[in-house]
C-alpha atoms as a PDB file:
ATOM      1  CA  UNK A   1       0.000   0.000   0.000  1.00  0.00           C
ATOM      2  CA  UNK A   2       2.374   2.294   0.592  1.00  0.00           C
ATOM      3  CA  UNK A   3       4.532   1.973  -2.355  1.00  0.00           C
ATOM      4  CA  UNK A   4       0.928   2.514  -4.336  1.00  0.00           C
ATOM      5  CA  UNK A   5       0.952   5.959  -2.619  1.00  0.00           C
ATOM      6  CA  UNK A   6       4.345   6.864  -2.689  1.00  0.00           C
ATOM      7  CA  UNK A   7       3.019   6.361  -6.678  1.00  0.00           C
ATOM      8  CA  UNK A   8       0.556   9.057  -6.361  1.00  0.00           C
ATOM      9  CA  UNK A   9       2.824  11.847  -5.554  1.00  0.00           C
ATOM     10  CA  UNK A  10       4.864  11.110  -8.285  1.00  0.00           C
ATOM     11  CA  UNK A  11       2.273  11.470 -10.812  1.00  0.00           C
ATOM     12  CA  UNK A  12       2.542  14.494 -13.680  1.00  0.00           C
ATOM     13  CA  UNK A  13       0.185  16.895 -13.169  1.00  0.00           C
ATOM     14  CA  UNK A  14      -1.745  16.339 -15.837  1.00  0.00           C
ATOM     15  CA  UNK A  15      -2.425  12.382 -14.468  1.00  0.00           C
ATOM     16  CA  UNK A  16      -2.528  13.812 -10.495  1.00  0.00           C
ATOM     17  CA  UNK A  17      -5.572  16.418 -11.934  1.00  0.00           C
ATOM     18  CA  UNK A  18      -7.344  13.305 -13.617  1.00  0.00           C
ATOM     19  CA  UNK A  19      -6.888  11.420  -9.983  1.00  0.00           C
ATOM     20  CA  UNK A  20      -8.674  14.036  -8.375  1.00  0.00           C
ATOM     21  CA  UNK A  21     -11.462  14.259 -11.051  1.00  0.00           C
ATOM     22  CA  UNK A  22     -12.277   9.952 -10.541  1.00  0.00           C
ATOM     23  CA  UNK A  23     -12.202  10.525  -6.449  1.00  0.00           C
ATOM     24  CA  UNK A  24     -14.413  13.895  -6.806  1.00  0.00           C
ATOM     25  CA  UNK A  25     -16.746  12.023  -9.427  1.00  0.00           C
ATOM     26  CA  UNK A  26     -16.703   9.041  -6.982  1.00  0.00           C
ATOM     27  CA  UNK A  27     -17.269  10.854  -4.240  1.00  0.00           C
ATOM     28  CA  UNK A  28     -20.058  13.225  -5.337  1.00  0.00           C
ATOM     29  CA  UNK A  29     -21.788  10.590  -7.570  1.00  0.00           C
ATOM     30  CA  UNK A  30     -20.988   7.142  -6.561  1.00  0.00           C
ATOM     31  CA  UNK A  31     -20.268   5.638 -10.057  1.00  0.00           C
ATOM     32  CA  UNK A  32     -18.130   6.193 -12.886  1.00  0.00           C
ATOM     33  CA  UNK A  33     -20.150   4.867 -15.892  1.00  0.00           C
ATOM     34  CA  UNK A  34     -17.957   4.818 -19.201  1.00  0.00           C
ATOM     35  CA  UNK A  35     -20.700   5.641 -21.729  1.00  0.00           C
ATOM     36  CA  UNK A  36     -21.469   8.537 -19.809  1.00  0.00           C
ATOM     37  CA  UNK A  37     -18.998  11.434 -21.879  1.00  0.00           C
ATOM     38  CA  UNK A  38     -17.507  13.424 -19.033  1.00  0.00           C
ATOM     39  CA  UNK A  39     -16.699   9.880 -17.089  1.00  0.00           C
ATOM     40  CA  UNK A  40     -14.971   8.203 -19.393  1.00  0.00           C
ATOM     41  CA  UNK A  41     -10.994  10.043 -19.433  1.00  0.00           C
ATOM     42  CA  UNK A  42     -11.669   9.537 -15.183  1.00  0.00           C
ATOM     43  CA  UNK A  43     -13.299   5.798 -15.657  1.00  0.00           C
ATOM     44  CA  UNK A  44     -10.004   4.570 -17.968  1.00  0.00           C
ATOM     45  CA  UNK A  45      -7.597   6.637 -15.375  1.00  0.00           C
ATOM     46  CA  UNK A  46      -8.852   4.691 -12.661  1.00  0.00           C
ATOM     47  CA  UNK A  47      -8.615   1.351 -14.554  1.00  0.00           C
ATOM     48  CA  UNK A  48      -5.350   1.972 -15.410  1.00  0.00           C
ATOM     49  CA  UNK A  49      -4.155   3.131 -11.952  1.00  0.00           C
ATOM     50  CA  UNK A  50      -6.754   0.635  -9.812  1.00  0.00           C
ATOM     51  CA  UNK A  51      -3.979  -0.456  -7.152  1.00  0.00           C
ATOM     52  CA  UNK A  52      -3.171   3.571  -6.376  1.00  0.00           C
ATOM     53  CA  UNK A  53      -6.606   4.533  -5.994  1.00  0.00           C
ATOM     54  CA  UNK A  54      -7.856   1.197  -3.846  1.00  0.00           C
ATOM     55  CA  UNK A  55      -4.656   2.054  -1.717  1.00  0.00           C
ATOM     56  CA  UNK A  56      -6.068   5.757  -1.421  1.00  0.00           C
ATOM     57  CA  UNK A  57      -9.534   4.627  -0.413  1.00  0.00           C
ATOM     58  CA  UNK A  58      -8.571   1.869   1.466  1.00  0.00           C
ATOM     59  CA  UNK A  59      -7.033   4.427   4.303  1.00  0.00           C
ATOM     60  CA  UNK A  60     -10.546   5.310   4.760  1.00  0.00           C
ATOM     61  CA  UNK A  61     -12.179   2.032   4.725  1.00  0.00           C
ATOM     62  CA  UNK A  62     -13.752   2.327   1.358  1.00  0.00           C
ATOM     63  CA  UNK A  63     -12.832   0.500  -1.635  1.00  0.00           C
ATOM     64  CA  UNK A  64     -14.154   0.045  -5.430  1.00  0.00           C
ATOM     65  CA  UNK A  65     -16.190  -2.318  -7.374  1.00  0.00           C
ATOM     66  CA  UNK A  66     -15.811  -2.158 -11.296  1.00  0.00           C
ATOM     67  CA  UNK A  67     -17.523  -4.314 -14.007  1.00  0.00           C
ATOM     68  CA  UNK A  68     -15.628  -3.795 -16.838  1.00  0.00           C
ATOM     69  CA  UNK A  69     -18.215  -5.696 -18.954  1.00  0.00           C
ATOM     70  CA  UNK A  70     -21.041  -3.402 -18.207  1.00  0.00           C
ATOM     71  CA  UNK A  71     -18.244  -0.388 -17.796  1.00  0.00           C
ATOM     72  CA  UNK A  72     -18.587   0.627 -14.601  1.00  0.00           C
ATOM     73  CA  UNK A  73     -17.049   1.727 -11.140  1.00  0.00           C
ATOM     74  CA  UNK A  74     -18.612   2.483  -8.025  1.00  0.00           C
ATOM     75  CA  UNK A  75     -17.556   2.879  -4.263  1.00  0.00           C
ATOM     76  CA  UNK A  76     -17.673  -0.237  -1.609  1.00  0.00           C
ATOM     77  CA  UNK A  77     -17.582   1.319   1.429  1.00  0.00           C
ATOM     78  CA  UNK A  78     -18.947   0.776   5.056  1.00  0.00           C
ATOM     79  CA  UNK A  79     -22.682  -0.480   5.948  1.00  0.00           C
ATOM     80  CA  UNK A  80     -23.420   2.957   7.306  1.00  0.00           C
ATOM     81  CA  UNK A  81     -22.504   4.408   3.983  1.00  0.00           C
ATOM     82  CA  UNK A  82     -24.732   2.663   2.042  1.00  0.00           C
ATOM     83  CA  UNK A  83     -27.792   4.660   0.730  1.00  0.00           C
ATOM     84  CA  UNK A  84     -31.056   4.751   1.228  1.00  0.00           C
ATOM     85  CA  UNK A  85     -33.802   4.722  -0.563  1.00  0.00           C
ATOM     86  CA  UNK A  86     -37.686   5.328  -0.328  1.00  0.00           C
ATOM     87  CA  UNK A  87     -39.992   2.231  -0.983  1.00  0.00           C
ATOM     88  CA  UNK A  88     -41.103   4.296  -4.135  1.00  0.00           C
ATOM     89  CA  UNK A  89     -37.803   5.022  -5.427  1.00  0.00           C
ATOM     90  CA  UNK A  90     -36.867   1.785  -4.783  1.00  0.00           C
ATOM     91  CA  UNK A  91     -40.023   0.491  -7.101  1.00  0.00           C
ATOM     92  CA  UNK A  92     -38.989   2.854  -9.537  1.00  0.00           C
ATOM     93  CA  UNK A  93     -35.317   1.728  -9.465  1.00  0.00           C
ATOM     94  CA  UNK A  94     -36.650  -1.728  -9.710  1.00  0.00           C
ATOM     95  CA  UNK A  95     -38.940  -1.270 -13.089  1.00  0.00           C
ATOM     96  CA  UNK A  96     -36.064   0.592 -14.496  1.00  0.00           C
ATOM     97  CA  UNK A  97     -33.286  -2.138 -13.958  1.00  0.00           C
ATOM     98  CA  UNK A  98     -36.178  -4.530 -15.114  1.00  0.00           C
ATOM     99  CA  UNK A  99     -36.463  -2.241 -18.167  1.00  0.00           C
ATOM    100  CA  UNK A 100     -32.799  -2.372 -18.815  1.00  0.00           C
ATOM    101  CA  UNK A 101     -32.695  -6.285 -19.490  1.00  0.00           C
ATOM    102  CA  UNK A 102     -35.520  -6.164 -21.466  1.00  0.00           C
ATOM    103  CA  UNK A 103     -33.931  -3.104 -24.203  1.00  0.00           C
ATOM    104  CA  UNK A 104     -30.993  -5.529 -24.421  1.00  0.00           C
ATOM    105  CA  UNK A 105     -31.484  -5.853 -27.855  1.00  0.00           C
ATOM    106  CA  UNK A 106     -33.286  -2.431 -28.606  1.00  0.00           C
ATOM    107  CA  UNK A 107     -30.229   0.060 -28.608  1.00  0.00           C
ATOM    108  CA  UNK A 108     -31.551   3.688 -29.624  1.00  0.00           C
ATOM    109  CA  UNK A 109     -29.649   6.594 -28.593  1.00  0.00           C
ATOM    110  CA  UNK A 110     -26.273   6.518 -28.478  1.00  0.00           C
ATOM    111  CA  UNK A 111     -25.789   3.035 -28.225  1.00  0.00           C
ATOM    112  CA  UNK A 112     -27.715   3.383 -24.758  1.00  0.00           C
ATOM    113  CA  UNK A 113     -30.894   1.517 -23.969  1.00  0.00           C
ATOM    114  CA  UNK A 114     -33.641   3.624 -23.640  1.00  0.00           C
ATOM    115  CA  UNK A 115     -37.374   3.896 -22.893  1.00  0.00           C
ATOM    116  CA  UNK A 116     -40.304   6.364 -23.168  1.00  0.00           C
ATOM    117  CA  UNK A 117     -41.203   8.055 -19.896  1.00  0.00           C
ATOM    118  CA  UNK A 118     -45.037   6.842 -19.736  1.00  0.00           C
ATOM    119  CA  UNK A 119     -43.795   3.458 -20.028  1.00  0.00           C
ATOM    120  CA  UNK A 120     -42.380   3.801 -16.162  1.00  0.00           C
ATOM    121  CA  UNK A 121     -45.373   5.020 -14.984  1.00  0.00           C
ATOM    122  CA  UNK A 122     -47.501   2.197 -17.313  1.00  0.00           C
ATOM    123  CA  UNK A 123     -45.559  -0.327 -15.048  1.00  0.00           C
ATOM    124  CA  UNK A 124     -45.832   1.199 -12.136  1.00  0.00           C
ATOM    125  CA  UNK A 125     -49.198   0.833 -12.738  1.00  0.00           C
ATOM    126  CA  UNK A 126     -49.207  -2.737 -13.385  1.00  0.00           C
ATOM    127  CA  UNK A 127     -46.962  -3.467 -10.615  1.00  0.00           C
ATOM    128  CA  UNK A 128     -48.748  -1.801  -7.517  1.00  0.00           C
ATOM    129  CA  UNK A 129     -52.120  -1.383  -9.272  1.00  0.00           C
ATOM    130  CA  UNK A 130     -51.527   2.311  -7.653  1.00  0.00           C
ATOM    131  CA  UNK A 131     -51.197   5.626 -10.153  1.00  0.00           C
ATOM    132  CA  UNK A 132     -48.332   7.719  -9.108  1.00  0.00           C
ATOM    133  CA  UNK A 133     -48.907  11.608 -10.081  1.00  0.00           C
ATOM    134  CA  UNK A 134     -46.528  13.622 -12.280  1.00  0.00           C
ATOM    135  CA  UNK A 135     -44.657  15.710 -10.162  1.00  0.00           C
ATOM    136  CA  UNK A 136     -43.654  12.588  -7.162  1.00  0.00           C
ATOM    137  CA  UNK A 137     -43.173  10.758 -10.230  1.00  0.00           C
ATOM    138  CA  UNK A 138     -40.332  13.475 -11.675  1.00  0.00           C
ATOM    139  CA  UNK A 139     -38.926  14.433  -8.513  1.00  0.00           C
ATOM    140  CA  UNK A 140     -38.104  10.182  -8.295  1.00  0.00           C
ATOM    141  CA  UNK A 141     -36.869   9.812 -11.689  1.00  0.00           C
ATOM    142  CA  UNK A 142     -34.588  13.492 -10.680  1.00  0.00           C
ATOM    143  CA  UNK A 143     -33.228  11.882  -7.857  1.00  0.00           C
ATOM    144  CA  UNK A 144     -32.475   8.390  -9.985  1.00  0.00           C
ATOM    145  CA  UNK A 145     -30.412  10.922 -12.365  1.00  0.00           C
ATOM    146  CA  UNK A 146     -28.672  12.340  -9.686  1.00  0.00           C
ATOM    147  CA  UNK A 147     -27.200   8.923  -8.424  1.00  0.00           C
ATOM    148  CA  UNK A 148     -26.653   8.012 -12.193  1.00  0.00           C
ATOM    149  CA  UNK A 149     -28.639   5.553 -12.622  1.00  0.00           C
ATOM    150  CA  UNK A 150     -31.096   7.312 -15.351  1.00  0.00           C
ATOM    151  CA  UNK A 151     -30.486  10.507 -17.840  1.00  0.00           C
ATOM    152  CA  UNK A 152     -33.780  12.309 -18.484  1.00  0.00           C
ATOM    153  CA  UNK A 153     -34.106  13.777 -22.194  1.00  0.00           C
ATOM    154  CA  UNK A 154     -36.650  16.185 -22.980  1.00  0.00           C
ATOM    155  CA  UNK A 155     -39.431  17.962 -21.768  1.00  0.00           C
ATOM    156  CA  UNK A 156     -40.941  17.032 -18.080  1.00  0.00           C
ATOM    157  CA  UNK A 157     -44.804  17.349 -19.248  1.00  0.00           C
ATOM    158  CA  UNK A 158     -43.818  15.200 -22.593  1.00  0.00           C
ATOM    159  CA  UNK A 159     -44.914  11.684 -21.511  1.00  0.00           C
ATOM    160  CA  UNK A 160     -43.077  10.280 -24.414  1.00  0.00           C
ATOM    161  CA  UNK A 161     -39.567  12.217 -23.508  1.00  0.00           C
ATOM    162  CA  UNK A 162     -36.980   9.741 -23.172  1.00  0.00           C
ATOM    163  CA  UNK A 163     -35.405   8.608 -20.349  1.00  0.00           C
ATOM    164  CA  UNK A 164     -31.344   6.816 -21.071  1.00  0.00           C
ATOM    165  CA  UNK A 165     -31.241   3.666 -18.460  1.00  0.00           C
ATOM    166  CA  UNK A 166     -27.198   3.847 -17.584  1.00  0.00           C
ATOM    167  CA  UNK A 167     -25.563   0.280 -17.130  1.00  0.00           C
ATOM    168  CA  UNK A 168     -25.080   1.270 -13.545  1.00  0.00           C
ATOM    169  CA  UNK A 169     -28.669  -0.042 -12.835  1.00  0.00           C
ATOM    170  CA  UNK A 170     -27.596  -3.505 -13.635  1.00  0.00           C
ATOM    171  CA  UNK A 171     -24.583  -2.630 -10.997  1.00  0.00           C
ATOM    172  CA  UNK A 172     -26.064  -1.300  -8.544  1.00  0.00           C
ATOM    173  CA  UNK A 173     -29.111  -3.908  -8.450  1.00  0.00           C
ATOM    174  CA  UNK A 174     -27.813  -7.482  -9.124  1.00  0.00           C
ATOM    175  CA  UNK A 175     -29.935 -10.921  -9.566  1.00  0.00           C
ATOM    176  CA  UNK A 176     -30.155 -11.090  -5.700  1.00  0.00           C
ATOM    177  CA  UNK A 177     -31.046  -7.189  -5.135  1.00  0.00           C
ATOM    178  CA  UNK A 178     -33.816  -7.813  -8.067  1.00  0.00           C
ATOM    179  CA  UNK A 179     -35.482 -10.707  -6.689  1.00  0.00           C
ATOM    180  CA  UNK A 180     -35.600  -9.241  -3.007  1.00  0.00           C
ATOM    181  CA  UNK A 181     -37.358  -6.153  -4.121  1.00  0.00           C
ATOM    182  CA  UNK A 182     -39.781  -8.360  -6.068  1.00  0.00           C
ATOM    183  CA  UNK A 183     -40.514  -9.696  -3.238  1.00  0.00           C
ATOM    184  CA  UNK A 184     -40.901  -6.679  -1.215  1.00  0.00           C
ATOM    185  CA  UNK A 185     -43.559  -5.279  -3.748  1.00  0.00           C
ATOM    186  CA  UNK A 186     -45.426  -8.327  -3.641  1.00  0.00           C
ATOM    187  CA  UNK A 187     -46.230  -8.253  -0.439  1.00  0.00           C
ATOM    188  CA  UNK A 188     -46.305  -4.606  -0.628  1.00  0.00           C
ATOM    189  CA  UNK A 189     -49.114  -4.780  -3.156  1.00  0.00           C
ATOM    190  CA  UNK A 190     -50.939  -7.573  -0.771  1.00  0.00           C
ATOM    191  CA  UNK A 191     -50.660  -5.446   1.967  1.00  0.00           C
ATOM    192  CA  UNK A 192     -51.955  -1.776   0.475  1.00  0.00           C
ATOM    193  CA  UNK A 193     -55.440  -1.434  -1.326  1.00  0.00           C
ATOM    194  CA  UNK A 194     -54.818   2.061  -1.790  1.00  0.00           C
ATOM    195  CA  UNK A 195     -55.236   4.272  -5.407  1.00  0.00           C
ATOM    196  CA  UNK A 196     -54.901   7.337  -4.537  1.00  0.00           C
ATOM    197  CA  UNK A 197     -52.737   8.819  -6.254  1.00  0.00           C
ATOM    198  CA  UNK A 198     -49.546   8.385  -4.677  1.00  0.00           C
ATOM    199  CA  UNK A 199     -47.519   5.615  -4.022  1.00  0.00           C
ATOM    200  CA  UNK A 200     -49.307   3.467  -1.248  1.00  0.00           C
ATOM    201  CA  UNK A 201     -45.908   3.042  -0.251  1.00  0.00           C
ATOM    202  CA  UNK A 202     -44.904   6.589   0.505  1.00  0.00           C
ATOM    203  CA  UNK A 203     -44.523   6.679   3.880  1.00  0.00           C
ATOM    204  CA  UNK A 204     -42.016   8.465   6.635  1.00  0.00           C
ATOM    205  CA  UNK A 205     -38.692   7.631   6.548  1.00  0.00           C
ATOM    206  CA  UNK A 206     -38.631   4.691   8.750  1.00  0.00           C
ATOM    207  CA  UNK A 207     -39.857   2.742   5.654  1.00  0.00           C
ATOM    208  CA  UNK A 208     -36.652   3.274   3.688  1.00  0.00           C
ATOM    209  CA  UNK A 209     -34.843   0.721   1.906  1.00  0.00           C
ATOM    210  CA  UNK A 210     -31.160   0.203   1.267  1.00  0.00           C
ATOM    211  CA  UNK A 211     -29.601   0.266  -1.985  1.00  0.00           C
END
């Protein structure tokens, strides 16, 4: 380890400045998702310099997980670090990474899978036989974004505006994550009769899951 950060100060400039773009990226957004433009120089540094940046991390008790299949690099850190989610978000995370699989073979923009925003909600529907209004439904797919899971395209009151499923989702919810919150939403469903409008679900925050 420490030879790994003697390393580090003995990087050029230019390769020291990329190190601190990965850890800020990593630190502010929890993944580093090659297809996504302004990750990739900081996704390939990190890659190419894994030992140096586990050794940084690892003073802190964090660490990294990478999929270099599905291009992507994300923190490991602590229990207490882990995030948490709402039931609803997590039902929304849940339809999207179900979503993913299913575009496999339906590449549109960019060479990203993608899917129409209404088509969400339509599932949503389906799942929780529950409607979930516009603006709950926005601020969740917002907060998705912001954890880079999801890129929203186009206008917010355009129920056909696109929404780019990053290969993070697939990441960030494996086989094992999927089929828990499956199972969670089953039960869920059994347990709420509700269709009011929101989520039946959406409930204070001692209801949150862990992602």
């Amino acid at each position: 380890m420490a030879d790994e950060l003697l390393h580090l100060t003995r990087l050029p400039d230019a390769e020291r400045e990329q190190f601190r773009i990965a850890m800020n990226l990593l630190f502010t957004e929890g993944f580093l998702v090659r297809s996504i433009e302004a990750h990739e120089r900081p996704y390939r540094f990190v890659l190419a310099n894994l030992a140096v940046c586990e050794s940084y991390l690892g003073f802190a008790g964090w660490g990294l997980r990478r999929d270099e299949s599905l291009g992507v690099i994300a923190f490991e850190g602590p229990a207490a670090a882990r995030l948490r989610l709402r039931k609803v978000e997590s039902i929304i995370a849940l339809i999207a990474r179900l979503l993913y699989e299913e575009r496999a073979g339906e590449i549109e923009l960019h060479g990203e899978r993608t899917v129409r925003r209404h088509e969400i909600q339509d599932r949503y529907r389906a799942l929780t036989k529950s409607t979930l209004k516009k603006t709950p439904f926005l601020a969740i797919l917002r907060r998705l974004q912001s954890l880079r899971l999801i890129r929203l395209v186009g206008d917010d009151n355009d129920p056909d505006a696109t929404v780019i499923l990053y290969p993070s989702l697939a990441f960030a919810l494996d086989a094992q994550a999927v089929e828990e919150l499956e199972t969670r939403l089953a039960e869920l469903v059994d347990d709420s009769p509700a269709e009011n409008g929101a989520a039946p679900d959406d409930r204070p925050d001692d209801d949150d899951e862990e992602e």
